[in-house]
Structures are given as structure tokens and as C-alpha cells.
N, C-alpha and C. Protein backbone atom coordinates (compact mmCIF):
# COMPACT_ATOMS: atom_id res chain seq x y z
N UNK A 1 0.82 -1.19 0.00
CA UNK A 1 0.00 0.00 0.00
C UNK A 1 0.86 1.26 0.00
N UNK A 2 2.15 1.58 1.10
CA UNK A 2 2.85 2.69 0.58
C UNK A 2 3.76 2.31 -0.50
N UNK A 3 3.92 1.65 -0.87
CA UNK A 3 4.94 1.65 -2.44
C UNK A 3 3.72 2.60 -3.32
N UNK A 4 2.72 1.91 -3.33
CA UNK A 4 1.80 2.28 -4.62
C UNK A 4 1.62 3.61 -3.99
N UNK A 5 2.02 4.26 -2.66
CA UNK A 5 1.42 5.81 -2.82
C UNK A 5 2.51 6.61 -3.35
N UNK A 6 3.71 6.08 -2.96
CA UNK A 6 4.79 6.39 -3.20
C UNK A 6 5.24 6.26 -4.76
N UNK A 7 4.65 6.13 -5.15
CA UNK A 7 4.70 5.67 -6.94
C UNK A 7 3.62 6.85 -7.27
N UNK A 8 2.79 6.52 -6.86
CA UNK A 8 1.70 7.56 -7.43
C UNK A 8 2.12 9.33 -6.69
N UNK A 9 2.90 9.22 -6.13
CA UNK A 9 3.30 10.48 -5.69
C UNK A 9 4.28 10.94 -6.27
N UNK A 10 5.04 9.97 -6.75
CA UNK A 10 6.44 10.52 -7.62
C UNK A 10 5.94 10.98 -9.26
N UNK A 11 5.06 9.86 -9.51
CA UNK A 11 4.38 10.02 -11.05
C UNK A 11 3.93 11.36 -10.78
N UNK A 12 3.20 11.97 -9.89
CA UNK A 12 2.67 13.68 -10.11
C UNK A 12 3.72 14.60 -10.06
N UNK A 13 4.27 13.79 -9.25
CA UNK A 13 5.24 15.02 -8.42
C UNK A 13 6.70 15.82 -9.36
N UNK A 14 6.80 14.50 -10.55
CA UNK A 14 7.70 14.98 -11.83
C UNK A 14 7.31 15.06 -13.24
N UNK A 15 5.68 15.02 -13.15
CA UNK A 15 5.04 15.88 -13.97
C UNK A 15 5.57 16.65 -14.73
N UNK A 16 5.90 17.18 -15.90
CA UNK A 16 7.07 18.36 -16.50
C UNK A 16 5.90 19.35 -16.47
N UNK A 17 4.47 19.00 -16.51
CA UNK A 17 3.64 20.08 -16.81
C UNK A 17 3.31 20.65 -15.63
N UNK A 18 3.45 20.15 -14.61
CA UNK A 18 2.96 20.71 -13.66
C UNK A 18 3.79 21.23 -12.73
N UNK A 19 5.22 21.17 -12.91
CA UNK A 19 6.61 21.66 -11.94
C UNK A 19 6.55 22.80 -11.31
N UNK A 20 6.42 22.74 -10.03
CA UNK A 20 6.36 24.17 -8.85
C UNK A 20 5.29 24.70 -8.82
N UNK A 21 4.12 24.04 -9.19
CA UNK A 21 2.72 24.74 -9.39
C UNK A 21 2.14 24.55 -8.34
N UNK A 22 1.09 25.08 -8.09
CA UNK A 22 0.59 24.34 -6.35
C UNK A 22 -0.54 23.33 -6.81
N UNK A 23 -0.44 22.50 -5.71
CA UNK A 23 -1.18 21.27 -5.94
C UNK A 23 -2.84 21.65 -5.25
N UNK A 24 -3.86 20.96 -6.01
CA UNK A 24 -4.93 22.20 -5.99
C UNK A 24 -5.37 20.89 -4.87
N UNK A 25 -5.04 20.10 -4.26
CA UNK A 25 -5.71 19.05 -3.52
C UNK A 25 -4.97 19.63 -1.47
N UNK A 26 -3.94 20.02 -2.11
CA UNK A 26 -3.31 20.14 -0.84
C UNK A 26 -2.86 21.53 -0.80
N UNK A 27 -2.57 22.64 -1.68
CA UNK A 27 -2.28 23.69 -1.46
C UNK A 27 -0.72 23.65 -1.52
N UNK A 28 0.05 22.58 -1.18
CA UNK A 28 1.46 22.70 -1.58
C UNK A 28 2.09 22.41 -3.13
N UNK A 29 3.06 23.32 -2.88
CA UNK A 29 3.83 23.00 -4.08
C UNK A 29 5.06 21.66 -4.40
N UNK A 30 4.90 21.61 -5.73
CA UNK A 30 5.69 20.22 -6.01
C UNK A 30 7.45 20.12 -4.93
N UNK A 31 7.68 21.51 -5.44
CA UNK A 31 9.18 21.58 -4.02
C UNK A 31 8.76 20.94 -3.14
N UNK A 32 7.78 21.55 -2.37
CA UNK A 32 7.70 20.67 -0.80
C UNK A 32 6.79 19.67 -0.74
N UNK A 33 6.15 18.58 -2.03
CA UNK A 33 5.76 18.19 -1.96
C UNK A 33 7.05 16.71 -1.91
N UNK A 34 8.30 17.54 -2.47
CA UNK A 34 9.43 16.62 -2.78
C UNK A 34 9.90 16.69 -1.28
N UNK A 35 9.92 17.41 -0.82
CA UNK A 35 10.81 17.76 0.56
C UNK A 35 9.99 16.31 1.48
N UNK A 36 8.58 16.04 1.43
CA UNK A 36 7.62 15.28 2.07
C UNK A 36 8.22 13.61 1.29
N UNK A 37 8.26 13.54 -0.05
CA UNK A 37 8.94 12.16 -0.03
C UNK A 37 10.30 11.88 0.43
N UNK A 38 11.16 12.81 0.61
CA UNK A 38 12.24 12.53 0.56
C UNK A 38 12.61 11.70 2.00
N UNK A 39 11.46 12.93 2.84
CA UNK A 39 11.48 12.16 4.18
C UNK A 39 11.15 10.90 4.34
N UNK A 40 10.59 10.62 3.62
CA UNK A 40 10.06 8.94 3.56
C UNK A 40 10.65 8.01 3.45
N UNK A 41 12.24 8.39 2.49
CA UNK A 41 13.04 7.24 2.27
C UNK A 41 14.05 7.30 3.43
N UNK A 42 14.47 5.63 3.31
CA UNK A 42 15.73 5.83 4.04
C UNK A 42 17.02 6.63 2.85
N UNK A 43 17.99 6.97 4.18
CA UNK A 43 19.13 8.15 4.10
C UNK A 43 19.73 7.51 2.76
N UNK A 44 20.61 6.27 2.65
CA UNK A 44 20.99 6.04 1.01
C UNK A 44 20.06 6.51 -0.13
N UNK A 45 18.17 5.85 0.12
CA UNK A 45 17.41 6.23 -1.09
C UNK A 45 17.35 7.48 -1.30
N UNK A 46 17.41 8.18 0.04
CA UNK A 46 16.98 9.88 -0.03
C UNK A 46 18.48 10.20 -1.11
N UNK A 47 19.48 10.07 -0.67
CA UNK A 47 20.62 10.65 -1.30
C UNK A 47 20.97 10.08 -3.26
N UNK A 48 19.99 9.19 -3.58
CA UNK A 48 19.70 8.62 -4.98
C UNK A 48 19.07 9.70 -5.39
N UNK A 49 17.72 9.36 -4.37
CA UNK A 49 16.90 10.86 -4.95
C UNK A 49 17.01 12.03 -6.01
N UNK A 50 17.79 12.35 -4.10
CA UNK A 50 18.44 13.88 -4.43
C UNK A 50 19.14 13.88 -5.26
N UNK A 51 20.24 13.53 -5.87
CA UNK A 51 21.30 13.29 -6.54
C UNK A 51 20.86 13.43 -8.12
N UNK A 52 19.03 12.53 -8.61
CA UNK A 52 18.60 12.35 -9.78
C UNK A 52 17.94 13.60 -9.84
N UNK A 53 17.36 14.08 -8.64
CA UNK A 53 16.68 15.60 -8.71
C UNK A 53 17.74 16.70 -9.35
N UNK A 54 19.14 16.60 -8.66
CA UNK A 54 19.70 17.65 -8.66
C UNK A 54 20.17 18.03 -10.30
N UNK A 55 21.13 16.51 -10.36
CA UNK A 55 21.61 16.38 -11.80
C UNK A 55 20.75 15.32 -12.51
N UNK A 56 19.79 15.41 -12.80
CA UNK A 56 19.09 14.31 -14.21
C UNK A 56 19.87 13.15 -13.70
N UNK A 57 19.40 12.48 -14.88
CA UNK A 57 19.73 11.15 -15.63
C UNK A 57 21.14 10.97 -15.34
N UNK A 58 21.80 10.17 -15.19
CA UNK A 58 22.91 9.53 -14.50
C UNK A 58 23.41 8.18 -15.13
N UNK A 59 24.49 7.44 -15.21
CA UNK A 59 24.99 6.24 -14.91
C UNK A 59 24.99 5.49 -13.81
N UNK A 60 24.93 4.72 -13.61
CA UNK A 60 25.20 3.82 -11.90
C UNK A 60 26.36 4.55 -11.74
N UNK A 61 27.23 3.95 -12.46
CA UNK A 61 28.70 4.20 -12.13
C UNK A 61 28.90 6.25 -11.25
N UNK A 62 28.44 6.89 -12.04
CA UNK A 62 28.05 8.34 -12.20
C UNK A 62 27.78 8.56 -10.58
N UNK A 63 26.45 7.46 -10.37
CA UNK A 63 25.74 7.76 -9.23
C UNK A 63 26.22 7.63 -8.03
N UNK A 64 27.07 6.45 -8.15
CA UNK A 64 27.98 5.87 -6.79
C UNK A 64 28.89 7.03 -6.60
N UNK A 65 29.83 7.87 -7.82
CA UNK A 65 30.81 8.38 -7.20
C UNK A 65 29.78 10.06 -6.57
N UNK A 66 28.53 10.49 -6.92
CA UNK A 66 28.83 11.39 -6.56
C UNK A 66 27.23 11.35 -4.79
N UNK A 67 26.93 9.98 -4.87
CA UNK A 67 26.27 9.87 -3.30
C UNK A 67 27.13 9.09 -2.53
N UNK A 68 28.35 8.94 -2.82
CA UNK A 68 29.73 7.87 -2.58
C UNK A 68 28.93 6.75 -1.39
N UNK A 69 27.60 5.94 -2.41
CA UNK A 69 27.34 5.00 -2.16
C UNK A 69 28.18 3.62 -2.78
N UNK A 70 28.76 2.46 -2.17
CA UNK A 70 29.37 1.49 -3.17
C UNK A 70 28.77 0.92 -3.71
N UNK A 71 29.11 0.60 -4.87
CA UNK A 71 28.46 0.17 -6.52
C UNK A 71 27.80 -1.12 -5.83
N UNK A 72 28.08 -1.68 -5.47
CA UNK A 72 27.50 -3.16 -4.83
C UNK A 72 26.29 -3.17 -3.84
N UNK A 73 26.50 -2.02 -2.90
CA UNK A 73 25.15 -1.46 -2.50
C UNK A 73 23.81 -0.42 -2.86
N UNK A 74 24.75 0.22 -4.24
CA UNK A 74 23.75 0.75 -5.14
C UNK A 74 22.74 0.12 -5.71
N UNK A 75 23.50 -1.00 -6.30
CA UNK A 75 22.55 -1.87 -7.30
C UNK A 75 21.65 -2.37 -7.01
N UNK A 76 21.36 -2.72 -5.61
CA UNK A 76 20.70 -3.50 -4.61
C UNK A 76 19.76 -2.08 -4.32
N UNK A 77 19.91 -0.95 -3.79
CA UNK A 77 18.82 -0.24 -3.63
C UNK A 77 18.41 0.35 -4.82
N UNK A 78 18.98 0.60 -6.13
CA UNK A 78 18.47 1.31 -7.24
C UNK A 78 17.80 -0.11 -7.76
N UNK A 79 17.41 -1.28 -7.20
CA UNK A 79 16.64 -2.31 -7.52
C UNK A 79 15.63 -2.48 -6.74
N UNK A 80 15.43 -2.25 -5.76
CA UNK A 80 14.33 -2.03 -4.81
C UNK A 80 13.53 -0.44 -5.24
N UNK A 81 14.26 0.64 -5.40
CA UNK A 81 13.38 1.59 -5.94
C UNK A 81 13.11 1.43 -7.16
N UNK A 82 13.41 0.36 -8.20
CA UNK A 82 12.73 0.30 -9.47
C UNK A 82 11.62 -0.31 -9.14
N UNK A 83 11.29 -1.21 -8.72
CA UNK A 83 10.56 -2.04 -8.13
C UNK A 83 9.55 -1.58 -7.34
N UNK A 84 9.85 -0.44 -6.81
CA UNK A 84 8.37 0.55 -5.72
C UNK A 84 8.65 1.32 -6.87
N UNK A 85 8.84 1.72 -8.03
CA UNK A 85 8.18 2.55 -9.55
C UNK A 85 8.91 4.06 -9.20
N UNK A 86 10.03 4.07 -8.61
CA UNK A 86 10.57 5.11 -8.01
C UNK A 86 11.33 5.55 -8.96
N UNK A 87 12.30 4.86 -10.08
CA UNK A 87 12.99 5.09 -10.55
C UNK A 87 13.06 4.52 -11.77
N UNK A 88 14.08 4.72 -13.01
CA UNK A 88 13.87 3.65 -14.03
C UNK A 88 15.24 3.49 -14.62
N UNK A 89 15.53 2.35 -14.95
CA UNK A 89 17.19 2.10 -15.20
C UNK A 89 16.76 1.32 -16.46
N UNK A 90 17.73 1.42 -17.45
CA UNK A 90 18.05 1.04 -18.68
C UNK A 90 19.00 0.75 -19.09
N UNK A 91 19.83 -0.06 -19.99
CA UNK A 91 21.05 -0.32 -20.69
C UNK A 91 21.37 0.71 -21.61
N UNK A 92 22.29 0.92 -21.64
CA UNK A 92 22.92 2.33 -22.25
C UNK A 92 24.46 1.66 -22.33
N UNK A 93 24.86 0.58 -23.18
CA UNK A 93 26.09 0.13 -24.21
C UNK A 93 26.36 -0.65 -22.57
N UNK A 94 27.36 -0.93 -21.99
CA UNK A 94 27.59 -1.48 -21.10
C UNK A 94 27.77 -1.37 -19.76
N UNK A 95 26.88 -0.24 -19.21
CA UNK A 95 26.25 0.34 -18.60
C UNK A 95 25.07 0.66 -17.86
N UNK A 96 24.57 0.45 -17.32
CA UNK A 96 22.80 1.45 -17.01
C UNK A 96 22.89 2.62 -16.38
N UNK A 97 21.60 3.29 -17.06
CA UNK A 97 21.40 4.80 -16.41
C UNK A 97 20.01 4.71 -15.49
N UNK A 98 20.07 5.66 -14.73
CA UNK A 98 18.97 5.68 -14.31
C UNK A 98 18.35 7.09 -14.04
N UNK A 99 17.57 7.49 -14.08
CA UNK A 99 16.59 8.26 -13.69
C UNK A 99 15.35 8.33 -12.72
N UNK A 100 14.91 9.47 -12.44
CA UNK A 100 13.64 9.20 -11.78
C UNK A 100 12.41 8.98 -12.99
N UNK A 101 11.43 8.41 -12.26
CA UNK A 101 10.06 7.55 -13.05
C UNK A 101 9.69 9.08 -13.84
N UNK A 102 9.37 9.47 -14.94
CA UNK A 102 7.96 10.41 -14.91
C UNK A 102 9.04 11.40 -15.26
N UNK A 103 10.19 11.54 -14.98
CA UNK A 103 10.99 13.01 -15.27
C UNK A 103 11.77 12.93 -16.58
């Protein structure tokens, strides 16, 4: 039940059409509507997050050096947030990138 809210919160929340607008259900805006998931994850996922918020689309490799999570414990949580629809990783030559869902 929170994966799927947490999915359905990220799908609005990186909306391209709707970025920093206020949300007509709650009165907040997408910023602090991000500030509210972030709290949700644990401290490694939060710092994936942030990291895909700050700079886009990424490599694993990319990602580890700059949340200086190790590649071996990345893969393992950027697989659990694909999986709660948090994120989306692809092959890109011998490689994967990942991004957030919706952005």
C-alpha cells in the first residue's frame, strides 16, 4: 500500500507540466511536496533521490561516485526503488542509467 502511494506520488510530483505549481488538492507546491517524499526514504534512497533531482539522468557508475554509495550497495537499492516505480534504469552500451520515473 505505501509503495503504490509512493509511486503515485512521484508520477505527479515529476510531472514536466505541472513543476512548482501548487497542488490544488493540498495547497502545496511540487518543491515541498518533494521535501515530504524525501522524508520517507531511508538516508541512502533519499541521497539517490536527491542526486537524480539535482543532476538528471545519471549512470550507476556516475551515481555511486557522486552519493559515494558502493556500486555493490547501489545496485541492490536502485533495484528495490525500481521495483516501488521510483525510478527507471536502462542499458545504455555497457552500462545502465537511471533516472527518476515520470521526469
Amino acid at each position: 500500500m505505501v509503495f503504490g502511494v509512493v509511486k503515485d506520488f512521484v508520477d505527479g510530483l515529476f510531472d514536466k507540466q505541472s513543476k512548482n505549481k501548487p497542488n490544488p488538492t493540498s495547497g502545496q507546491t511540487d518543491k515541498s511536496q518533494a521535501s515530504v517524499l524525501l522524508k520517507t526514504l531511508k538516508e541512502n534512497e533519499r541521497k539517490i533521490v536527491e542526486a537524480l533531482i539535482n543532476y538528471g539522468e545519471m549512470t550507476q557508475a556516475e551515481l555511486a561516485v557522486r552519493t559515494g554509495i558502493p556500486k555493490s550497495t547501489l545496485s541492490r537499492i536502485l533495484q528495490d526503488l525500481e521495483t516501488r516505480g521510483i525510478i527507471i534504469r536502462y542499458n545504455s552500451g555497457m552500462t545502465k542509467t537511471v533516472k527518476l520515473r515520470g521526469y
